[in-house]
Protein backbone atom coordinates (compact mmCIF):
# COMPACT_ATOMS: atom_id res chain seq x y z
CA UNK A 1 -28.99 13.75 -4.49
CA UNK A 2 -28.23 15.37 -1.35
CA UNK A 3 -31.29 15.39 1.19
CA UNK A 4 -32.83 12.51 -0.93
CA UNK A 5 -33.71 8.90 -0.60
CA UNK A 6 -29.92 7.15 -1.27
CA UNK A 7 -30.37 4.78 -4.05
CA UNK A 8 -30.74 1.10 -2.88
CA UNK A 9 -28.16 -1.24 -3.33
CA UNK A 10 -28.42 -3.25 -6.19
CA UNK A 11 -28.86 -7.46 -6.81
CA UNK A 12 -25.76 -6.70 -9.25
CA UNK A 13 -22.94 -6.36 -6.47
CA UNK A 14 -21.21 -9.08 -5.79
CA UNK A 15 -20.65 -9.25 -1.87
CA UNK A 16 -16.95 -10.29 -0.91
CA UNK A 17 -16.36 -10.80 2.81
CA UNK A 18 -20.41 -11.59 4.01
CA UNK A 19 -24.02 -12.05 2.55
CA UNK A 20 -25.93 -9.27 0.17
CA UNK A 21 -27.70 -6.89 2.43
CA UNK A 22 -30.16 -3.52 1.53
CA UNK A 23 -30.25 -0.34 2.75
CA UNK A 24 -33.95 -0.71 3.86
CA UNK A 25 -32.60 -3.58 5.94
CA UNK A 26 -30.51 -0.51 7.49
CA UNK A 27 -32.71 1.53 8.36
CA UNK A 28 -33.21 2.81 11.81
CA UNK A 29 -29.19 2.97 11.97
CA UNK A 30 -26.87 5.54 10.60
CA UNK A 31 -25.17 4.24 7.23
CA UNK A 32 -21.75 4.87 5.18
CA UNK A 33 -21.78 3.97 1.89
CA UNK A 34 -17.88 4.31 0.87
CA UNK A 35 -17.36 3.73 -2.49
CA UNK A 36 -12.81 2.39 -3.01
CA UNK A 37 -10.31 0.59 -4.95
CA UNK A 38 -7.91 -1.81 -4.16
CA UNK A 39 -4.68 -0.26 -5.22
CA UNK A 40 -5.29 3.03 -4.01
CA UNK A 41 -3.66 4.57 -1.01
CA UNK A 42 -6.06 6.90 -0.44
CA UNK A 43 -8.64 4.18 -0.04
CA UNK A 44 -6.25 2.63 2.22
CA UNK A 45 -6.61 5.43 4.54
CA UNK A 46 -10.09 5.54 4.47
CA UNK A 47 -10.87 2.44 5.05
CA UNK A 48 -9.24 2.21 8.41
CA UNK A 49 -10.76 5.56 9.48
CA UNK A 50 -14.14 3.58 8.42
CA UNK A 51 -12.88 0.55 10.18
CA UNK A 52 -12.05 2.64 13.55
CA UNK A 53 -15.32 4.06 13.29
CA UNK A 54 -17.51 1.11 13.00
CA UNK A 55 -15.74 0.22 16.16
CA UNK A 56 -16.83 3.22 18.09
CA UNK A 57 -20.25 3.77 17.50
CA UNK A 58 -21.05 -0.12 17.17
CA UNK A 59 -24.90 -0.67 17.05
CA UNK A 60 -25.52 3.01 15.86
CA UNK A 61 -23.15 3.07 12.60
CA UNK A 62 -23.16 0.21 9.76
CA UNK A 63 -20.80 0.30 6.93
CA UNK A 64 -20.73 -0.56 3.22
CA UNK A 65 -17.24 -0.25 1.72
CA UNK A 66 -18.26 -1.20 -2.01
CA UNK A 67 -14.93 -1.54 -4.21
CA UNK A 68 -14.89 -0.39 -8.06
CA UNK A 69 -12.15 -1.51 -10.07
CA UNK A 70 -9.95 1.54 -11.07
CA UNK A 71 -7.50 -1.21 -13.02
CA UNK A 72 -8.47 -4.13 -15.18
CA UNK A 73 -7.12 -6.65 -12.83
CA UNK A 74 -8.95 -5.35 -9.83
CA UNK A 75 -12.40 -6.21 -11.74
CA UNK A 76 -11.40 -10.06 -10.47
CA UNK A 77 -13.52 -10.62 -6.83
CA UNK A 78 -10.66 -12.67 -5.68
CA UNK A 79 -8.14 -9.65 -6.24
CA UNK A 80 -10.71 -8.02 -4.02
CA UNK A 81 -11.21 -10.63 -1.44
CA UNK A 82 -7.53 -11.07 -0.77
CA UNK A 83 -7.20 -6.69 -0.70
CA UNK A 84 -9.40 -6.85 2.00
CA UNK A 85 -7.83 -10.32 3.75
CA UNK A 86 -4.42 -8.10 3.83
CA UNK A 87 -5.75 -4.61 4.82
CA UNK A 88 -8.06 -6.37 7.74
CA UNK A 89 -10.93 -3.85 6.61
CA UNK A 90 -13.33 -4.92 9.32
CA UNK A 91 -16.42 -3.55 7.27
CA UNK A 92 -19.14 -4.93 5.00
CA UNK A 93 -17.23 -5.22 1.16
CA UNK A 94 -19.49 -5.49 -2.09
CA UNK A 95 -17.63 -5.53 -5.28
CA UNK A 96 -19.05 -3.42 -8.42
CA UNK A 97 -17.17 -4.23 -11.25
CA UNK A 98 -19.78 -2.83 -13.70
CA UNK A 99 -19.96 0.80 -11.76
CA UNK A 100 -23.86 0.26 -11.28
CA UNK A 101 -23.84 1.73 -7.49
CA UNK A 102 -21.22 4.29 -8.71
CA UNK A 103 -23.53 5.78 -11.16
CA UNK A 104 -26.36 5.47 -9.20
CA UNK A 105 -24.75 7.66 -6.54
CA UNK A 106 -23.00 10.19 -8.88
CA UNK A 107 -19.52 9.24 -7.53
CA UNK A 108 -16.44 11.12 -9.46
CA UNK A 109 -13.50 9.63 -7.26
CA UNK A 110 -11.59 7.05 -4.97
CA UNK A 111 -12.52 7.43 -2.59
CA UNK A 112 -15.89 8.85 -1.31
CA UNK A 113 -18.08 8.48 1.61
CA UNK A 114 -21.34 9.16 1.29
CA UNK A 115 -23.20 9.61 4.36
CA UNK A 116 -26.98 8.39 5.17
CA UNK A 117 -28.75 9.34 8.04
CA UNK A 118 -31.29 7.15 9.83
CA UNK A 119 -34.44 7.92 7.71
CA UNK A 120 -32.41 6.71 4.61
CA UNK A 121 -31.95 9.88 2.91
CA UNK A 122 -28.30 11.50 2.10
CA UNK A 123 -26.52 13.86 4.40
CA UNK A 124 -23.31 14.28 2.68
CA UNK A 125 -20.58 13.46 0.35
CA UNK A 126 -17.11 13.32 1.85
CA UNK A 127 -14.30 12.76 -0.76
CA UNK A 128 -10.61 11.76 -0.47
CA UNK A 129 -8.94 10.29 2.57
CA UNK A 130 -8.00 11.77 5.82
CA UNK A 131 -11.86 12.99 6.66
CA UNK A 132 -12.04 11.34 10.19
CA UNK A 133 -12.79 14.36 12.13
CA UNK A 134 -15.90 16.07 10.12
CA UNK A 135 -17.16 12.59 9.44
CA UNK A 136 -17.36 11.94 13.03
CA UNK A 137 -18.65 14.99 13.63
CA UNK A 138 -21.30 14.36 11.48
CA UNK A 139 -22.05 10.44 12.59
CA UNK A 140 -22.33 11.87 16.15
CA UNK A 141 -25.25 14.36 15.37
CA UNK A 142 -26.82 11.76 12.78
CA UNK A 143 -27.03 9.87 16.04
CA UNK A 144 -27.86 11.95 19.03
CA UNK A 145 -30.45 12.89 16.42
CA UNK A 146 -32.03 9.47 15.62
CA UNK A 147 -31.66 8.66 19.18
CA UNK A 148 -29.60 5.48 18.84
CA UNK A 149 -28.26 3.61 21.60
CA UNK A 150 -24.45 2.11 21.18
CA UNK A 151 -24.06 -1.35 21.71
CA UNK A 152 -20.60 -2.47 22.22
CA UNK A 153 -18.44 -4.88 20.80
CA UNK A 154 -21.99 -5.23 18.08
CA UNK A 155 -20.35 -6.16 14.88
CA UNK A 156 -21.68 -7.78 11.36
CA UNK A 157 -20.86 -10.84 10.74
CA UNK A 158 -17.71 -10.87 8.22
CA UNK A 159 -15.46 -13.54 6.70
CA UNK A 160 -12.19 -12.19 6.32
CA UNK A 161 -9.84 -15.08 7.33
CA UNK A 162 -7.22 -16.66 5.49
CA UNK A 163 -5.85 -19.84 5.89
CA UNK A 164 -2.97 -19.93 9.02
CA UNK A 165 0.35 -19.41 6.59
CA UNK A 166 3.67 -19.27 8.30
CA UNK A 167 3.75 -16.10 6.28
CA UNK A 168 0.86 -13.38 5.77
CA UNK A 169 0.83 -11.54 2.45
CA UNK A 170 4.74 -10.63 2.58
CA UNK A 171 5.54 -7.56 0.63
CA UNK A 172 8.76 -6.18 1.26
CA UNK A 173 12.32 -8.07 1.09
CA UNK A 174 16.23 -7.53 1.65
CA UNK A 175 18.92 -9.53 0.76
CA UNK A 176 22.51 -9.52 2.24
CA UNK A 177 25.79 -11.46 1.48
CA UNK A 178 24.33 -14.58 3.88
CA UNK A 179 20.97 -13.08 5.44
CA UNK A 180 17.07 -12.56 3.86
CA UNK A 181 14.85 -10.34 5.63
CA UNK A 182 11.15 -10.21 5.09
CA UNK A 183 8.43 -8.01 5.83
CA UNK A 184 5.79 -10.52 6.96
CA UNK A 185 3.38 -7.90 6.62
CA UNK A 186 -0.07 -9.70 8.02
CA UNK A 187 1.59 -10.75 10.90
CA UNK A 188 2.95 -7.09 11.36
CA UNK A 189 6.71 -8.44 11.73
CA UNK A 190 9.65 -8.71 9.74
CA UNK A 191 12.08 -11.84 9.75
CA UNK A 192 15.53 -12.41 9.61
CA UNK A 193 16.29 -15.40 7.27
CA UNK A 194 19.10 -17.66 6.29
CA UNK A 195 19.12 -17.94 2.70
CA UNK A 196 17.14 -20.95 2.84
CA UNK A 197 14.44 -19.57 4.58
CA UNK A 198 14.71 -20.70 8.28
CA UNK A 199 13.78 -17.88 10.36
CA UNK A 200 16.52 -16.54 12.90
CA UNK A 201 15.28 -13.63 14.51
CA UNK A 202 11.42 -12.10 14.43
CA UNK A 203 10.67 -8.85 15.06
CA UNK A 204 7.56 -7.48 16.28
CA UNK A 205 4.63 -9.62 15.39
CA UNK A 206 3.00 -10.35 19.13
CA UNK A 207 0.34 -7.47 18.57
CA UNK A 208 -0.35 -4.65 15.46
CA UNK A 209 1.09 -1.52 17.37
CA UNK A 210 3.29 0.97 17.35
CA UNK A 211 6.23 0.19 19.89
CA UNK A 212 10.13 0.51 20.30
CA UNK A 213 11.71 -2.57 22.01
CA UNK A 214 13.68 -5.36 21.45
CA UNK A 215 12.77 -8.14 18.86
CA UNK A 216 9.21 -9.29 19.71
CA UNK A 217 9.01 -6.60 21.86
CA UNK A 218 8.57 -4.12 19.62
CA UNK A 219 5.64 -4.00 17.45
CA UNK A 220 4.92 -3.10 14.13
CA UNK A 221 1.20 -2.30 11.59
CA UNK A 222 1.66 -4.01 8.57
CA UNK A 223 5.43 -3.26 7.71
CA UNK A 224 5.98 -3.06 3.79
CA UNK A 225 8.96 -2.01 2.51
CA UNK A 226 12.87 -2.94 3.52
CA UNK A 227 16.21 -1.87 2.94
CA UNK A 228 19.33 -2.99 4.21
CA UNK A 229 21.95 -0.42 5.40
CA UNK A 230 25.20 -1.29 7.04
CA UNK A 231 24.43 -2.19 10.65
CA UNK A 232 20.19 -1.85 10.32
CA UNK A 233 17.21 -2.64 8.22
CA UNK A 234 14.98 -0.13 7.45
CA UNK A 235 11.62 -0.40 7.50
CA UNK A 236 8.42 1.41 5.74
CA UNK A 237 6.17 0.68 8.56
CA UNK A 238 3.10 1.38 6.26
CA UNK A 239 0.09 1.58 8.72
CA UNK A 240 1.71 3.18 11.79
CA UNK A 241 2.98 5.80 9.01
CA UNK A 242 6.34 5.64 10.02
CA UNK A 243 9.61 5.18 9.38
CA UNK A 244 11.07 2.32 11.51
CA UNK A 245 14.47 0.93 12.02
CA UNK A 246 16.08 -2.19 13.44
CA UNK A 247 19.52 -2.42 14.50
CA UNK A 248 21.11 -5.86 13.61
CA UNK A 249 23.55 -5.85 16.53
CA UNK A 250 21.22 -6.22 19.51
CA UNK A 251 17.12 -6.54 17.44
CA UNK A 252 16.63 -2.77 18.89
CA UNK A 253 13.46 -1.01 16.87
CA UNK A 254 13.39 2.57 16.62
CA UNK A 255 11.02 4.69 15.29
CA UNK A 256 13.02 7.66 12.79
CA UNK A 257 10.24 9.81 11.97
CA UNK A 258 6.31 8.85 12.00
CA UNK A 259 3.36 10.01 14.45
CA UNK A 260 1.12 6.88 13.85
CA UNK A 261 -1.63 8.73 11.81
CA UNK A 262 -1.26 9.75 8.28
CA UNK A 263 -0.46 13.35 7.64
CA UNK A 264 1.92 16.16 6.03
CA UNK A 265 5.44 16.07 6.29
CA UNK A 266 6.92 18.65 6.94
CA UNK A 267 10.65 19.85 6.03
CA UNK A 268 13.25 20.31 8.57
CA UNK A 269 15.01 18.95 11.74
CA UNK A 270 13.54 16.13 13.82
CA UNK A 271 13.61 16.62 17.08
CA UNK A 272 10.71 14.45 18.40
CA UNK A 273 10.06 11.76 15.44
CA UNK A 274 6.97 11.19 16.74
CA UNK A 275 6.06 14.97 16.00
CA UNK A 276 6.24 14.51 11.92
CA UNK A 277 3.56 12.88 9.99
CA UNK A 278 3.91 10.44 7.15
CA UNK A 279 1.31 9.09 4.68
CA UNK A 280 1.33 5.71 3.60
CA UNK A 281 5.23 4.85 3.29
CA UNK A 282 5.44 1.78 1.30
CA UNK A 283 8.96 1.45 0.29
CA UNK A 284 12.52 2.34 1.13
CA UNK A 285 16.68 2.95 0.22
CA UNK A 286 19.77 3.90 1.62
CA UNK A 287 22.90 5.33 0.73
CA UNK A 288 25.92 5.72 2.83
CA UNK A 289 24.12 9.06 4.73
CA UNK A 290 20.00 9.40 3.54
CA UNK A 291 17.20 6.74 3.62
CA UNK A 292 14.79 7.71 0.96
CA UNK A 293 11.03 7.09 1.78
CA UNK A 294 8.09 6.37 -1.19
CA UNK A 295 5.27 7.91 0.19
CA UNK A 296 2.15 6.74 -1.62
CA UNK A 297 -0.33 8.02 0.39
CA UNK A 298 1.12 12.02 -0.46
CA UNK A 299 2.81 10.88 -3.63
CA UNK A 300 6.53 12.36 -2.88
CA UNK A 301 9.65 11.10 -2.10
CA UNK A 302 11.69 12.06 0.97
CA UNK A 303 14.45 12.20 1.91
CA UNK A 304 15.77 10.90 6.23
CA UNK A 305 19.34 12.76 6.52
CA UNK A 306 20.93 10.12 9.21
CA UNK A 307 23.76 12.35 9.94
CA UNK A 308 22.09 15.99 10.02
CA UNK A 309 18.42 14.42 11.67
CA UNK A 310 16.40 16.04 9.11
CA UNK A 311 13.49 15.14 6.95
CA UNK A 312 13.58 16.66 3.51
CA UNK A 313 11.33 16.20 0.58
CA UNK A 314 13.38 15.25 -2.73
CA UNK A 315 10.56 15.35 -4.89
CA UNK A 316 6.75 15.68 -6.01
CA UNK A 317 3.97 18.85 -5.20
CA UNK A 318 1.97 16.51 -3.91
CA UNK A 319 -0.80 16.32 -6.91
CA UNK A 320 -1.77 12.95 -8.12
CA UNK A 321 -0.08 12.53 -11.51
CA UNK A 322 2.61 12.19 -14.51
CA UNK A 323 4.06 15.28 -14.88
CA UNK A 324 8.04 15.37 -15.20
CA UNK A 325 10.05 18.93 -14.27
CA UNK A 326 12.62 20.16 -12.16
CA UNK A 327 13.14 20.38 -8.18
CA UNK A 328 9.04 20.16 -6.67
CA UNK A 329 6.96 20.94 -9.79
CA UNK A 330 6.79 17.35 -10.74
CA UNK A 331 4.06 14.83 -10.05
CA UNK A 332 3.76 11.05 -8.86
CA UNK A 333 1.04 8.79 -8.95
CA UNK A 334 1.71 7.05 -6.18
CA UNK A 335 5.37 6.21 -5.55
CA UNK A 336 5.48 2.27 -4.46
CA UNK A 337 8.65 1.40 -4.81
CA UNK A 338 12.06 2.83 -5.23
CA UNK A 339 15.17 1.75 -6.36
CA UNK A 340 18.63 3.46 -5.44
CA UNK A 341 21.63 3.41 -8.33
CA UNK A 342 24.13 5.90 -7.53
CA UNK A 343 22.71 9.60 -8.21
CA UNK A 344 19.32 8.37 -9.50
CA UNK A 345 16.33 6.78 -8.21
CA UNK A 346 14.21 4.76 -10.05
CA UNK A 347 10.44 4.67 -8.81
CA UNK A 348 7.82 2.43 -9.79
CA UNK A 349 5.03 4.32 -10.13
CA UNK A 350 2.06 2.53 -9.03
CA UNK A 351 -1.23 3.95 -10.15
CA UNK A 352 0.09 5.80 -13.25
CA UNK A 353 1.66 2.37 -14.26
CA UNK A 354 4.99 4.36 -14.83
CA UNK A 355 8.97 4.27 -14.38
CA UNK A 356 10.37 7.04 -12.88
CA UNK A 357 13.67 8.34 -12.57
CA UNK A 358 14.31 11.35 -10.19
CA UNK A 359 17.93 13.06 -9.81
CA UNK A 360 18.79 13.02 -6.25
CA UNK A 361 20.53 16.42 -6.32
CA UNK A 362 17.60 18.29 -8.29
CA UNK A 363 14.60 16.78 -7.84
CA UNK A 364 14.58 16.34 -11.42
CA UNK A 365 12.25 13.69 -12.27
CA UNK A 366 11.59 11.79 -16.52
CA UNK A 367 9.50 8.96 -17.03
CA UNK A 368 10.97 5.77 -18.94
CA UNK A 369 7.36 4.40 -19.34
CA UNK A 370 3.95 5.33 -18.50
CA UNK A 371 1.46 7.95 -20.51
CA UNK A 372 -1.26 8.32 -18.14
CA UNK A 373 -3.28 7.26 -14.88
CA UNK A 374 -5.72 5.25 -16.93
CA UNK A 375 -3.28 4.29 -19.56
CA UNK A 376 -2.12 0.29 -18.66
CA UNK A 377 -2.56 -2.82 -19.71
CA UNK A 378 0.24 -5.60 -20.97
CA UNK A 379 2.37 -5.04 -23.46
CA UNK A 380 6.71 -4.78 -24.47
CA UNK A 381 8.58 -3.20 -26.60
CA UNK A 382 9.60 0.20 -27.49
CA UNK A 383 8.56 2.15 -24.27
CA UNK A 384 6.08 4.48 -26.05
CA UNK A 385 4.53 1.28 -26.40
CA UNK A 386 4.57 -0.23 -23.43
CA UNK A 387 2.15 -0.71 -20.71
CA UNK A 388 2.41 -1.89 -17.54
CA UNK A 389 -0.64 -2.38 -14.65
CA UNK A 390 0.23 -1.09 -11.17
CA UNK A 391 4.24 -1.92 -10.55
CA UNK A 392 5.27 -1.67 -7.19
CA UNK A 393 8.50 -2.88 -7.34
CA UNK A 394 11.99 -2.49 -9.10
CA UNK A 395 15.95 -3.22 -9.19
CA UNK A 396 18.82 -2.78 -11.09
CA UNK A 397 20.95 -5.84 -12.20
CA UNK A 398 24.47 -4.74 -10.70
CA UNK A 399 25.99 -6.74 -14.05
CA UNK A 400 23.58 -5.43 -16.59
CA UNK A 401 22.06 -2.01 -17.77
CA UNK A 402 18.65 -3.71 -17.10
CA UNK A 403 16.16 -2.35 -14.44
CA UNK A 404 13.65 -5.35 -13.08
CA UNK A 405 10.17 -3.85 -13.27
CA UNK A 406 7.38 -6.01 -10.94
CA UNK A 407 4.48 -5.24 -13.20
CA UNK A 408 2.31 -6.78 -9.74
CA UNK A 409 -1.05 -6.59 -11.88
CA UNK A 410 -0.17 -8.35 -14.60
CA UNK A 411 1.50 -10.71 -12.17
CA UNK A 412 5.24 -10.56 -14.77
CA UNK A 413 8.67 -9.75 -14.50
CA UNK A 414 10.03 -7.03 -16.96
CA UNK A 415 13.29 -5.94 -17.89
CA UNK A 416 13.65 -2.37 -18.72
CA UNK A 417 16.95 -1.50 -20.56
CA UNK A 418 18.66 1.61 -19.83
CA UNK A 419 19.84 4.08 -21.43
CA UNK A 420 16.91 4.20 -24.05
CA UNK A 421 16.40 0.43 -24.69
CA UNK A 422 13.29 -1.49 -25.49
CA UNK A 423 11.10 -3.29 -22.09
CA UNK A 424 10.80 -6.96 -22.26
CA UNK A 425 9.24 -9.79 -20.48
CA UNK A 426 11.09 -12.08 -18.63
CA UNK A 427 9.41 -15.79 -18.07
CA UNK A 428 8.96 -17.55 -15.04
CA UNK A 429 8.58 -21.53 -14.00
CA UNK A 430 5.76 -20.20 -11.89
CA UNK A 431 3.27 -18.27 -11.53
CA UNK A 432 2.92 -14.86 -9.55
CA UNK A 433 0.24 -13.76 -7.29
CA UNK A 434 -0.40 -10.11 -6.74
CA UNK A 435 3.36 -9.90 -6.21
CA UNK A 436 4.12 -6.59 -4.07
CA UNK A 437 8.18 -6.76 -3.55
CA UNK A 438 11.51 -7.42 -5.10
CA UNK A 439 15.11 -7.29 -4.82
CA UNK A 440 18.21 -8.92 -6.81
CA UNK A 441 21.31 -10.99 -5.19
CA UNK A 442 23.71 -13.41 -5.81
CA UNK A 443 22.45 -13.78 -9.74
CA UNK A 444 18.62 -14.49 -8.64
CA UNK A 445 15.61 -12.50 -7.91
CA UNK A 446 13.72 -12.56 -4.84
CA UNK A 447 10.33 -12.11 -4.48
CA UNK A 448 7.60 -11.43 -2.24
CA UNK A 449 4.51 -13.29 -3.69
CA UNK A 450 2.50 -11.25 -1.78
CA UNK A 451 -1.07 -12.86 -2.24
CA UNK A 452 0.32 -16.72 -2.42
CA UNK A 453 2.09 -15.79 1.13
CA UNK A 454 5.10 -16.69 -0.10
CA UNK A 455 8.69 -15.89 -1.32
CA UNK A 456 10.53 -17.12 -4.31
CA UNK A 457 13.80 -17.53 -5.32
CA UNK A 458 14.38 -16.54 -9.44
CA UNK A 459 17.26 -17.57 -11.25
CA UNK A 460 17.81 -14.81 -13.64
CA UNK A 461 19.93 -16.46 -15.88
CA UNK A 462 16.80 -18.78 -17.13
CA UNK A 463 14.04 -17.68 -14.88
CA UNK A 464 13.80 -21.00 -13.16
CA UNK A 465 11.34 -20.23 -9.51
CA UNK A 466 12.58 -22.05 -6.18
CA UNK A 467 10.08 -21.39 -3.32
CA UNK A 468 11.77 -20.77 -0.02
CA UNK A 469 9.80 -22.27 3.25
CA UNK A 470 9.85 -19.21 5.15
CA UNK A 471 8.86 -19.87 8.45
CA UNK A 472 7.68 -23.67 7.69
């Protein structure tokens, strides 16, 4: 396909965030057709490269992000409307549950950009994230060539709004003795609760950007996970790719180790932390001397050594996948939350809807449930039977052996038993939207309802749901 026509668009796609549109209607301008999935990090990447893009070579470069469902749930256009509400994608969206476009344009994996020149035909396939620089390169001769004049601030017309929440798809949560704190992650802040939900200190929120201050000072790019250490909150500070921390004494924000843009980490002492790269950090712990960081977007888990200032990789090679083992020969599919209980953690496992548990000292990683990256769906019992659809979050009951799973697809609460027991479900007096967060105090669950803009309150002795007016 290369060098020929690209296919047109077909009357099948279901357009999500503005009206249908054709590639011959395109013509004249420079096209990507980027072909991505909701739950993936990697499309998460891309699509803000795409985004930043479409911003710089406005009136020369249009963009079609067109979204095939990798999981069941993701073949729902709302699931897909509210992905892009959340991710502020800023480019055309079509939805193709049926994988007519991806057929027609040969695609193998999330994601790809393919690359159309001004005459229509096909210039090139670019797959996987992190492909800024050669696909710049290559919009910049695709346009000197065509001879196409940038208009600024030219933009197609999109609806991507939301209604005005006093929270914006939250999706990460702590919980101390008398204080909630909440990653209000559309309005790229995190709050400081009372139990009840009244809002005593913000942080960040004024802009999306990547600042140390003071309270609104500082500012954050859609902040996901939290954890609570003894004096600070730490923060997975997903789209600056960083790892962020507030200091509860005086609201200070500090950036431990992130450079903005996703990259490689890489092992060793931090002397700058703006000099190491993260990739998509969506969740965090911390013990007594480490915060350990889920990075999705590399799938590892890593290790910030408070005391020592160095960044060390506890496990994962880095390959997409299930594969257990010792020290750095094992494999995530996308790590999305973790879960800290004494020597262990326990990971949920997003796109290989798995539970993971790695050895802290080893690296030495077994998985409770989960057979495969396209094994899910919704079903309990013995865990070789058991199937979950995209967790991203977990906790352990500290008066149980059971581990809460957030099976966020299947919108459910599981328990997980430990030490080789059975997975159940757990019923709720509500329902769950797209839930991305979790964490368990004072005998209830807490919950970031991510896609509802909300938090809940879960009794787990009888699974009773008390919404908390965050913000209201």
């Amino acid at each position: 396909m290369l060098n020929e026509p690209a296919p047109e668009l077909q009357p099948s796609l279901e357009w999500i965030n503005c009206g249908p549109t054709t590639l011959a209607a395109l013509r004249g301008y420079v096209v990507i057709v980027a072909f991505w999935s909701a739950g993936s990090a990697y499309s998460h990447n891309l699509l803000e490269d795409l985004r930043q893009l479409r911003l710089k070579y406005a009136g020369a470069l249009h963009v079609i992000a067109i979204h095939v469902p990798k999981f069941e749930a993701e073949r729902d256009p709302q699931l897909v409307r509210k992905a892009c509400n959340r991710l502020g994608v800023g480019v055309r969206v079509a939805h193709d549950p049926g994988f007519v476009a991806w057929q027609h344009y040969g695609i193998a994996a999330w994601p790809t950009a393919v690359v159309v020149d001004a005459s229509g035909v096909v210039r090139e396939f670019i797959v996987g994230d992190r492909q800024r620089e050669p696909l710049e390169a290559l919009l910049v001769k695709l346009i000197a060539e065509a001879e196409i004049e940038l208009i600024e601030g030219q933009a197609p017309p999109l609806r991507e709004s939301e209604p005005e929440m006093p929270l914006a798809f939250p999706s990460g949560i702590c919980v101390s003795e008398h204080l909630l704190y909440v990653a209000d992650t559309g309005h790229h802040a995190v709050l400081e609760c009372n139990h009840e939900g009244r809002v005593l200190r913000r942080f960040g929120g004024a802009i999306a950007d990547f600042i140390d201050g003071t309270g609104a000072a500082a500012a954050f790019r859609h902040p996901r996970g939290l954890a609570l250490g003894r004096d600070a909150v730490y923060v997975a500070d997903t789209d600056n790719h960083a790892l962020r921390r507030i200091q509860l004494v005086d609201g200070s924000v500090t950036t431990l180790v992130g450079s903005g843009r996703p990259g490689d980490p890489v092992e060793g002492a931090v002397g700058s932390p703006r000099s190491v790269s993260l990739n998509q950090p969506w969740s965090v712990a911390v013990s007594e001397d480490r915060v350990f960081v889920a990075l999705a977007g590399c799938n590892q888990i890593w290790a910030h050594d408070r005391m020592q200032h160095r960044f060390v990789r506890i496990a994962g090679s880095g390959e997409l996948g299930l594969q257990d083992g010792d020290g750095r020969d094992n494999a995530f599919a996308q790590p999305a939350g973790i879960a800290l209980v004494h020597v262990l953690l326990y990971v949920a496992d997003s796109a290989g809807s798995a539970v993971r548990s790695v050895q802290i000292a080893t690296g030495k990683t077994q998985t409770l449930v989960g057979q495969g990256l396209f094994d899910f769906g919704d079903a309990v019992g013995l865990r070789a039977d058991t199937r979950l659809q995209y967790p991203m979050a977990l906790a352990k009951d500290p008066d149980t052996a059971n581990l809460w799973v957030l099976d966020s697809y299947n919108n459910s609460i599981r328990k997980l038993k430990l030490g080789g027991g059975e997975v159940a479900r757990f019923e709720l007096s509500a329902q769950l939207h797209n839930p991305h967060a979790m964490t368990v105090a004072n005998g209830s669950l807490w919950i970031a309802n991510t896609d509802a803009h909300e938090i809940l309150r879960v009794d787990t002795s009888n699974g009773a749901v008390r919404r908390l007016p965050v913000g209201e």
